[in-house]
C-alpha atoms as a PDB file:
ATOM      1  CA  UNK A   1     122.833  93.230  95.251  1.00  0.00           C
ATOM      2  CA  UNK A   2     121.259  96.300  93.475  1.00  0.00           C
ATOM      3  CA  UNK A   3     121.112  99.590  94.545  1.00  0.00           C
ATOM      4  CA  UNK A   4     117.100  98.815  95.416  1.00  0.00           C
ATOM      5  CA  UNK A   5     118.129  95.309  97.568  1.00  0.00           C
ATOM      6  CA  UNK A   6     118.120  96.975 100.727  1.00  0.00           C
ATOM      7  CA  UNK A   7     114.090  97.990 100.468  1.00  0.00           C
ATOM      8  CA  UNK A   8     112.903  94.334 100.057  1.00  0.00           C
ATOM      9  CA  UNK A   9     110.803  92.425 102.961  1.00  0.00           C
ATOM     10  CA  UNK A  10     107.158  91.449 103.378  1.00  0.00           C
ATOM     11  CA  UNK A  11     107.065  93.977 105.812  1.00  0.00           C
ATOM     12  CA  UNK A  12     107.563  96.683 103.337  1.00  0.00           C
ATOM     13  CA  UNK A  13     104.269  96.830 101.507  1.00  0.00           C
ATOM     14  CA  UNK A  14     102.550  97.790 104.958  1.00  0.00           C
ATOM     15  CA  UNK A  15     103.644 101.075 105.232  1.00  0.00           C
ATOM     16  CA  UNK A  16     104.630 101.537 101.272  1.00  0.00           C
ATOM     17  CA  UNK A  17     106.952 104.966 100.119  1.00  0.00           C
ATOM     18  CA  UNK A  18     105.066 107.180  97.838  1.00  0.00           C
ATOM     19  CA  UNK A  19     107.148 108.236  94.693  1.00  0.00           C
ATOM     20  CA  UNK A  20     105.539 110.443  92.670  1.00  0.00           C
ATOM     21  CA  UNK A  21     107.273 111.458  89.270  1.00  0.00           C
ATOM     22  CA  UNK A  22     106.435 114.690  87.061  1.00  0.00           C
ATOM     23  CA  UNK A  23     107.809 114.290  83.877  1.00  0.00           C
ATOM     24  CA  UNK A  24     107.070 114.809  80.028  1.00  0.00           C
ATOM     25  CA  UNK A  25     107.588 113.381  76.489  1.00  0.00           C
ATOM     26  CA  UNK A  26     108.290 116.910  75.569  1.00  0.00           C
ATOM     27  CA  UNK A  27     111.417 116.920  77.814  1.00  0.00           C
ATOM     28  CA  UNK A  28     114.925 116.361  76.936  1.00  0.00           C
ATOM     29  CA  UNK A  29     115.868 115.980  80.328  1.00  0.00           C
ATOM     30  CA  UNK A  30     113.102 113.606  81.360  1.00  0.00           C
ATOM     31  CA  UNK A  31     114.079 109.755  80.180  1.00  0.00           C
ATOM     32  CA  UNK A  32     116.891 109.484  82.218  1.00  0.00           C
ATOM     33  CA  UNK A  33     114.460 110.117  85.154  1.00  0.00           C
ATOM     34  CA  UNK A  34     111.910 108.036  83.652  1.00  0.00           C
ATOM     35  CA  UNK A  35     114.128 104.736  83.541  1.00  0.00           C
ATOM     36  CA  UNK A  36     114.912 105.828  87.134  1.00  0.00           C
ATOM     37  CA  UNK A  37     111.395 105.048  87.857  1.00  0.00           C
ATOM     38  CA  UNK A  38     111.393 102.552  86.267  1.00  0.00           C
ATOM     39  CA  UNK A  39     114.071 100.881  88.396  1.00  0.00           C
ATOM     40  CA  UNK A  40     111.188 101.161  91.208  1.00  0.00           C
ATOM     41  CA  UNK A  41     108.515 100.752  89.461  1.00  0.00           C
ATOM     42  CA  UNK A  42     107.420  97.099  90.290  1.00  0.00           C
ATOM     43  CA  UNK A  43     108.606  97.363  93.702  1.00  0.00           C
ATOM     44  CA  UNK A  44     105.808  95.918  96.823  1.00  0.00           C
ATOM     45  CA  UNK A  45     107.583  98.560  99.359  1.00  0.00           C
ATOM     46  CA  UNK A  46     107.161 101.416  96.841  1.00  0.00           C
ATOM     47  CA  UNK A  47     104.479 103.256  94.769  1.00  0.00           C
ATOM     48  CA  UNK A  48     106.064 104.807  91.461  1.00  0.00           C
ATOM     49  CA  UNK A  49     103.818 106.650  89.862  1.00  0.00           C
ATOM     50  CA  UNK A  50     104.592 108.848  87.052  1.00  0.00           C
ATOM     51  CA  UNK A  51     102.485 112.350  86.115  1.00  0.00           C
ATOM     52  CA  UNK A  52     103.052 113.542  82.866  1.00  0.00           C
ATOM     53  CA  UNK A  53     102.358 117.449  83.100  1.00  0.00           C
ATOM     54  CA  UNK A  54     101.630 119.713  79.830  1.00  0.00           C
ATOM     55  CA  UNK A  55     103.578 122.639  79.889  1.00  0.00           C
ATOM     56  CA  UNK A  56     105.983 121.427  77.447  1.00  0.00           C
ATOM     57  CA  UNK A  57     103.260 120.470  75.058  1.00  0.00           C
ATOM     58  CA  UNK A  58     104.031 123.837  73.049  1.00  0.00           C
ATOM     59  CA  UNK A  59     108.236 122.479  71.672  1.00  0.00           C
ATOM     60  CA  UNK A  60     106.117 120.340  69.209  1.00  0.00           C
ATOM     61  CA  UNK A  61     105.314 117.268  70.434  1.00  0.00           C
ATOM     62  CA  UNK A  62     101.767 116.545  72.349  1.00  0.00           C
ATOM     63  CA  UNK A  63     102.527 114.170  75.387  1.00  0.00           C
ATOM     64  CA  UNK A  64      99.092 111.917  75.171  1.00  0.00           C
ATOM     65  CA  UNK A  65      99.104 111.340  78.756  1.00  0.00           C
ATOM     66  CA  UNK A  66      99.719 114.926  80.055  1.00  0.00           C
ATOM     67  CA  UNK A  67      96.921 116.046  82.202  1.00  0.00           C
ATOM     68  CA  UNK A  68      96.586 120.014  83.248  1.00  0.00           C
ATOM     69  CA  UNK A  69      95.014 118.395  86.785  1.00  0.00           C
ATOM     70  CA  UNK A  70      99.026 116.889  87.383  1.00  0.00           C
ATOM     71  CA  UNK A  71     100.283 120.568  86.526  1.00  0.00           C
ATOM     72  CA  UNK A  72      97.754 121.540  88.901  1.00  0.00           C
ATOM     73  CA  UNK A  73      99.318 119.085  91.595  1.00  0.00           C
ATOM     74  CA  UNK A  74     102.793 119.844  90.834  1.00  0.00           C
ATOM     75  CA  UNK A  75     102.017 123.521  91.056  1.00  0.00           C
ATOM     76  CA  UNK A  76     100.222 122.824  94.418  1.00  0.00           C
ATOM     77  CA  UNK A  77     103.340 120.721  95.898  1.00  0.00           C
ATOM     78  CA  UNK A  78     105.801 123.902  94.897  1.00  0.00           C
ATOM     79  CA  UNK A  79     103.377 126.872  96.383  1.00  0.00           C
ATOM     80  CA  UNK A  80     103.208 124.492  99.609  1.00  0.00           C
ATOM     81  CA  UNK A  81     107.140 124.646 100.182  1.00  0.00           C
ATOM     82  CA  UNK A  82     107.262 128.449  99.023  1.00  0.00           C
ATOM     83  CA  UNK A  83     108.475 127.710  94.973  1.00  0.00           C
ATOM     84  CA  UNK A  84     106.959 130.038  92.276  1.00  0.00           C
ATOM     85  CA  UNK A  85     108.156 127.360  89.614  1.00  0.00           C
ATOM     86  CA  UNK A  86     107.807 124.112  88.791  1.00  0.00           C
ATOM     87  CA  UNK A  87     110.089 122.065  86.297  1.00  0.00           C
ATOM     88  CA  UNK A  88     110.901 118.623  85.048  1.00  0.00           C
ATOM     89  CA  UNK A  89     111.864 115.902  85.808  1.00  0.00           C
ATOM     90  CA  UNK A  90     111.028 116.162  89.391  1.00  0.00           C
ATOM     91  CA  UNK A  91     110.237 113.759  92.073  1.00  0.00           C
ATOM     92  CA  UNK A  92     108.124 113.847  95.343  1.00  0.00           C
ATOM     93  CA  UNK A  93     108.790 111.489  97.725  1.00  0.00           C
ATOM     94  CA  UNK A  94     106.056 110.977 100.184  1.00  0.00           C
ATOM     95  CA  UNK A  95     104.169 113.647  99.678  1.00  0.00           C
ATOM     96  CA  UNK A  96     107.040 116.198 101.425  1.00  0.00           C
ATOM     97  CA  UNK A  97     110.942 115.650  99.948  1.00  0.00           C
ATOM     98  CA  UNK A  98     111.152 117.442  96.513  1.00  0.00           C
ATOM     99  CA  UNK A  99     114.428 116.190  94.400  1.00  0.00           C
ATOM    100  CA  UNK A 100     115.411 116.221  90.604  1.00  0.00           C
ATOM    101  CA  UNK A 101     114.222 112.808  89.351  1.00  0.00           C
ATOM    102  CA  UNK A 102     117.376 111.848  87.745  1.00  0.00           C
ATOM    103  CA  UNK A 103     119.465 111.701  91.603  1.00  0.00           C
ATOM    104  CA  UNK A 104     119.067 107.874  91.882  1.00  0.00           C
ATOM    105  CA  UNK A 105     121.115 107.729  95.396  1.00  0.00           C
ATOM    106  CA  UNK A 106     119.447 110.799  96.827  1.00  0.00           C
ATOM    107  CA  UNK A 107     115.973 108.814  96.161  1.00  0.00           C
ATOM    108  CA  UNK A 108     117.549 106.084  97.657  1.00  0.00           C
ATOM    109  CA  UNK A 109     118.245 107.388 100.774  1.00  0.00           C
ATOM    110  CA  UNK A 110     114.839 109.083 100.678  1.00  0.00           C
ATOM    111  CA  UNK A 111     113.289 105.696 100.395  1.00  0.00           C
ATOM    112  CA  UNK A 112     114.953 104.548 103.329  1.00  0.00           C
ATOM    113  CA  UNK A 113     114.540 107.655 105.469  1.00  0.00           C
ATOM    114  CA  UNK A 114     110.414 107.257 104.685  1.00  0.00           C
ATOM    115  CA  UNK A 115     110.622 103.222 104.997  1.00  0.00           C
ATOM    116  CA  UNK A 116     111.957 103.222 108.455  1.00  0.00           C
ATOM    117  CA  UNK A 117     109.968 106.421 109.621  1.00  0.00           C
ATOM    118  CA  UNK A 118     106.998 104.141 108.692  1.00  0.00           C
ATOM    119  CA  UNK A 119     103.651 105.972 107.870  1.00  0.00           C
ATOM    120  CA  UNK A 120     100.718 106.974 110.283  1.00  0.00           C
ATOM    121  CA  UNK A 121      97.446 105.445 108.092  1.00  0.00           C
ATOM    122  CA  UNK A 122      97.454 102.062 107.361  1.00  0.00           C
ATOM    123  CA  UNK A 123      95.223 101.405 104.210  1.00  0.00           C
ATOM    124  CA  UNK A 124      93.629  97.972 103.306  1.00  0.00           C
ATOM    125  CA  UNK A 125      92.168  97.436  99.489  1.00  0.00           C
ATOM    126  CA  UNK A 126      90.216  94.493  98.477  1.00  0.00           C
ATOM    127  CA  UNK A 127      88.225  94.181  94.779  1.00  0.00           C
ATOM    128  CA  UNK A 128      84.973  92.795  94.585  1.00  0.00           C
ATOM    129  CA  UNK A 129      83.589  93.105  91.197  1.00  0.00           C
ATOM    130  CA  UNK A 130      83.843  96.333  89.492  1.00  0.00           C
ATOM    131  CA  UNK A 131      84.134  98.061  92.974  1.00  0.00           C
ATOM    132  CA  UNK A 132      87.026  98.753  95.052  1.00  0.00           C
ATOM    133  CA  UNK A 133      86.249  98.836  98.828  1.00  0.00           C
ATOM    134  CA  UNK A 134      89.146 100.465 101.043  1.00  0.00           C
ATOM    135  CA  UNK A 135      89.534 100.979 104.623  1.00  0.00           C
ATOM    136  CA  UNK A 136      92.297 103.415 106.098  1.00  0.00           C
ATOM    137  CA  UNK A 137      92.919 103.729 110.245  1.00  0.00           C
ATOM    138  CA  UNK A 138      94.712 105.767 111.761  1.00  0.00           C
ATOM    139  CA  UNK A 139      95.286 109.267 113.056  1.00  0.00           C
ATOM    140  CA  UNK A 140      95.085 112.036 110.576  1.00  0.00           C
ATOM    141  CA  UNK A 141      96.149 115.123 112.533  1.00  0.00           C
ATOM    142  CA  UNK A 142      94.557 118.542 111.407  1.00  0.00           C
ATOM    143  CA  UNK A 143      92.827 116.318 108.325  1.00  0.00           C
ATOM    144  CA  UNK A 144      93.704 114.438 105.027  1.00  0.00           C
ATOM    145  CA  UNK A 145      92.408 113.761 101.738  1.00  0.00           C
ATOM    146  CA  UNK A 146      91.479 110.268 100.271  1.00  0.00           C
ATOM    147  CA  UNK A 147      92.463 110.170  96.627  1.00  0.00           C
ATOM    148  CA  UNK A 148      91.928 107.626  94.294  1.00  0.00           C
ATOM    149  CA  UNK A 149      94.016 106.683  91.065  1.00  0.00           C
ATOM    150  CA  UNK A 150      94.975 104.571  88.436  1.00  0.00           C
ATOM    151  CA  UNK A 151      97.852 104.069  86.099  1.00  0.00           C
ATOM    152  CA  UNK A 152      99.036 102.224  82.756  1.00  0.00           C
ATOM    153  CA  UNK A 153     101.695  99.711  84.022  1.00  0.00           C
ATOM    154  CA  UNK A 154     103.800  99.821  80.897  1.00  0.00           C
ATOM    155  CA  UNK A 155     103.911 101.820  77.466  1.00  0.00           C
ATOM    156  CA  UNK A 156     105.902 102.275  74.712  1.00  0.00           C
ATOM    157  CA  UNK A 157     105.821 105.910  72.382  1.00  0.00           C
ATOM    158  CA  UNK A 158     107.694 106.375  69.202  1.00  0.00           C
ATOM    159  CA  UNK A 159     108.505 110.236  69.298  1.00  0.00           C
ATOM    160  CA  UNK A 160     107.763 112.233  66.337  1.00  0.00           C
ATOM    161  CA  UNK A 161     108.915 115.858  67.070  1.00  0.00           C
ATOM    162  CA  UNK A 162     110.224 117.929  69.960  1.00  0.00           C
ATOM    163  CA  UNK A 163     113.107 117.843  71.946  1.00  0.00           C
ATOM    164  CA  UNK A 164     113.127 113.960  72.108  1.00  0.00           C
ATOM    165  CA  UNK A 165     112.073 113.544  68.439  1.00  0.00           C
ATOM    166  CA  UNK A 166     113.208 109.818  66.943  1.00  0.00           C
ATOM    167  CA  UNK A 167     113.107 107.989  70.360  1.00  0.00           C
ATOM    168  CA  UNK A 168     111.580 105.418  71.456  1.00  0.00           C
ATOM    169  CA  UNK A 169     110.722 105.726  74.741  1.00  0.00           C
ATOM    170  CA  UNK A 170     109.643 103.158  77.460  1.00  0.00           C
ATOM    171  CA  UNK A 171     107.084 104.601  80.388  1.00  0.00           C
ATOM    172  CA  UNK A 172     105.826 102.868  83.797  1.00  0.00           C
ATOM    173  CA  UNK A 173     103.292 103.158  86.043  1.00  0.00           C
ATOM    174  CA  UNK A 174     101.871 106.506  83.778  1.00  0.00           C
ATOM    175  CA  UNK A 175      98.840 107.545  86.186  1.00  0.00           C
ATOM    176  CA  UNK A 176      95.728 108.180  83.279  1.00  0.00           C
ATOM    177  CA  UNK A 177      93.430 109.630  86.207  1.00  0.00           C
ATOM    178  CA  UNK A 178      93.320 110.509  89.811  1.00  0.00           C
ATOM    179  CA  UNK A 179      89.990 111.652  91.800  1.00  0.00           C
ATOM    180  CA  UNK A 180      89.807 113.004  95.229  1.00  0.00           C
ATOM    181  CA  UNK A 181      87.349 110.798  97.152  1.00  0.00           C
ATOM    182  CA  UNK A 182      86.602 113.130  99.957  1.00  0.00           C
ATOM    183  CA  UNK A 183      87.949 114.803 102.962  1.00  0.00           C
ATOM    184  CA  UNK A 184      88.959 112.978 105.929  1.00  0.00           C
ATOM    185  CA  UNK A 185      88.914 115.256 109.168  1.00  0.00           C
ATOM    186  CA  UNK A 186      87.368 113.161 112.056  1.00  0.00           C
ATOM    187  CA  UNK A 187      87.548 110.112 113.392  1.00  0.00           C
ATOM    188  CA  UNK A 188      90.531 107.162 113.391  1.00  0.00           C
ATOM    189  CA  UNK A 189      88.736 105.086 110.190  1.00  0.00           C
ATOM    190  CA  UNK A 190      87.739 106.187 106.535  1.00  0.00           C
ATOM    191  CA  UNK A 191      85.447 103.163 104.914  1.00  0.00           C
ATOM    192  CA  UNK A 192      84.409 103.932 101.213  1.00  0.00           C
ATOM    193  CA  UNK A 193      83.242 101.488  97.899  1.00  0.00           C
ATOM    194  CA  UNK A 194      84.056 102.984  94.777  1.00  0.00           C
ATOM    195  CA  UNK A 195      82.709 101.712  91.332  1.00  0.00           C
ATOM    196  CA  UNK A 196      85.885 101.397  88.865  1.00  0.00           C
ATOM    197  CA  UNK A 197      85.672 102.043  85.406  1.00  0.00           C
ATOM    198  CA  UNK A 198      88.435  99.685  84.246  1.00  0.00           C
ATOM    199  CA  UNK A 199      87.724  96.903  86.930  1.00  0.00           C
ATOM    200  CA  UNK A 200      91.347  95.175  85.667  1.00  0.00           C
ATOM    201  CA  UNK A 201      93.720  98.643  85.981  1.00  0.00           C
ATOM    202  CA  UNK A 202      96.052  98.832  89.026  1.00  0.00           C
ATOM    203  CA  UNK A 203      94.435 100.932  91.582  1.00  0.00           C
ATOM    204  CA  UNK A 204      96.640 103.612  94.413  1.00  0.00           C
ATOM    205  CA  UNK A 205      95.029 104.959  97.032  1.00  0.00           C
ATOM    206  CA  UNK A 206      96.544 108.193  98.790  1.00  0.00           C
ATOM    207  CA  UNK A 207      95.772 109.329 102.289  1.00  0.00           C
ATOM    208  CA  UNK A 208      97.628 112.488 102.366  1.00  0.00           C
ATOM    209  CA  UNK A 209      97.285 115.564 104.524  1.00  0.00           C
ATOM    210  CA  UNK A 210      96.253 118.709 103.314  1.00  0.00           C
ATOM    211  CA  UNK A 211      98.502 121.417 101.920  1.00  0.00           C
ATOM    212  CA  UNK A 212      99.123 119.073 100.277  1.00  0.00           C
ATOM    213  CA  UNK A 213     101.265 117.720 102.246  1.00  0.00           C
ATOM    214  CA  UNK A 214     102.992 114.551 103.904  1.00  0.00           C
ATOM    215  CA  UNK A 215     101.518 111.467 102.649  1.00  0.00           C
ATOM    216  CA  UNK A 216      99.626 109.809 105.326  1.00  0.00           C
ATOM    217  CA  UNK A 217      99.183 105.918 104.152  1.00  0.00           C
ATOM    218  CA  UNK A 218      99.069 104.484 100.824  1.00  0.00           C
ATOM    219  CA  UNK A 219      98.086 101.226  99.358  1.00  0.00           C
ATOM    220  CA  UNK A 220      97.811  99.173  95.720  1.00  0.00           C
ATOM    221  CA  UNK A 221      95.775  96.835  94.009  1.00  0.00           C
ATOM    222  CA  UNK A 222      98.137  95.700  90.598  1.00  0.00           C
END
């Protein structure tokens, strides 16, 4: 059995835990946290997702899938529990439990405290076409946000310069874009249909409270 056995089950990928990695090419201490994620990554009862921030852009290397709008989240997440600083590697699990991405048995027994607690919104995803059509029920408290993303299942990046200059390193589940659909503050049921641009990319949808806060419900389409 592997450290991960114990978060296996059909019933898992009902109420799935939200893992949400901020990491960077730029950053010597990130791979070990990346292949952490990666030990997740194609999980049913989890969503890994990994947000490559650019702050680290400037020690010579240029991480192609850094996005200021994930600095902006990260940066978000820390003034919502009272930080003035953000760093790297650093995971957020469900939305609320901020840990250094490279503690494999504190994730763990994240994962397990956040599988068993079970999540409030219960989100359904179905394709048709180039559209995604979602509906989440449930009770979202003093209001949520519906976000929308997608992500690059697997990569591979020969670095050039930097801190991790001469590696080859492997990514998963790299998030290329994420969109706030709208704000949910009434009512126990969200519907929307939203056109995709890549009609084939795996597809996470977020209910999350604001703040931003706890994540609400989640669900994929791979």
């Amino acid at each position: 059995a592997t450290l991960w056995a114990v978060f296996s089950g059909p019933a898992a990928a009902e109420s799935p835990v939200v893992v949400e990695l901020f990491t960077s090419q730029g950053c010597s201490s990130c791979p070990p946290a990346d292949r952490v994620l990666s030990d997740i990554a194609a999980r049913d009862d989890v969503i890994a997702i990994a947000l490559h921030v650019d702050y680290w852009d400037y020690l010579g290397w240029k991480d192609e899938f850094a996005d200021p709008s994930f600095t902006q989240r990260q940066r978000a997440y820390a003034r919502a529990k009272g930080k003035r600083t953000v760093y790297t590697p650093q995971m957020i699990v469900g939305g609320q439990d901020h840990i250094v991405g490279t503690k494999s048995m504190e994730l763990a027994n994240l994962l397990q405290q956040h599988r068993e607690a079970g999540n409030p919104v219960k989100v359904n995803l179905k394709r048709d076409g180039d559209r995604v059509r979602l509906v989440a029920v449930g009770n979202v408290g003093g209001g949520a946000v519906v976000q929308i993303l997608t992500y690059i299942p697997k990569s591979i990046v020969d670095i050039r310069r930097g801190e991790n200059a001469g590696k080859r390193l492997t990514y998963h589940n790299t998030v290329n874009r994420i969109v706030e659909l709208a704000k949910w503050d009434s009512g126990s049921e969200y519907r929307a249909s939203v056109q995709m641009p890549d009609r084939d990319a795996p597809v996470v949808v977020l209910v999350q409270q604001k703040g931003p806060g706890p994540i609400l419900g989640a669900a994929r389409l791979r």
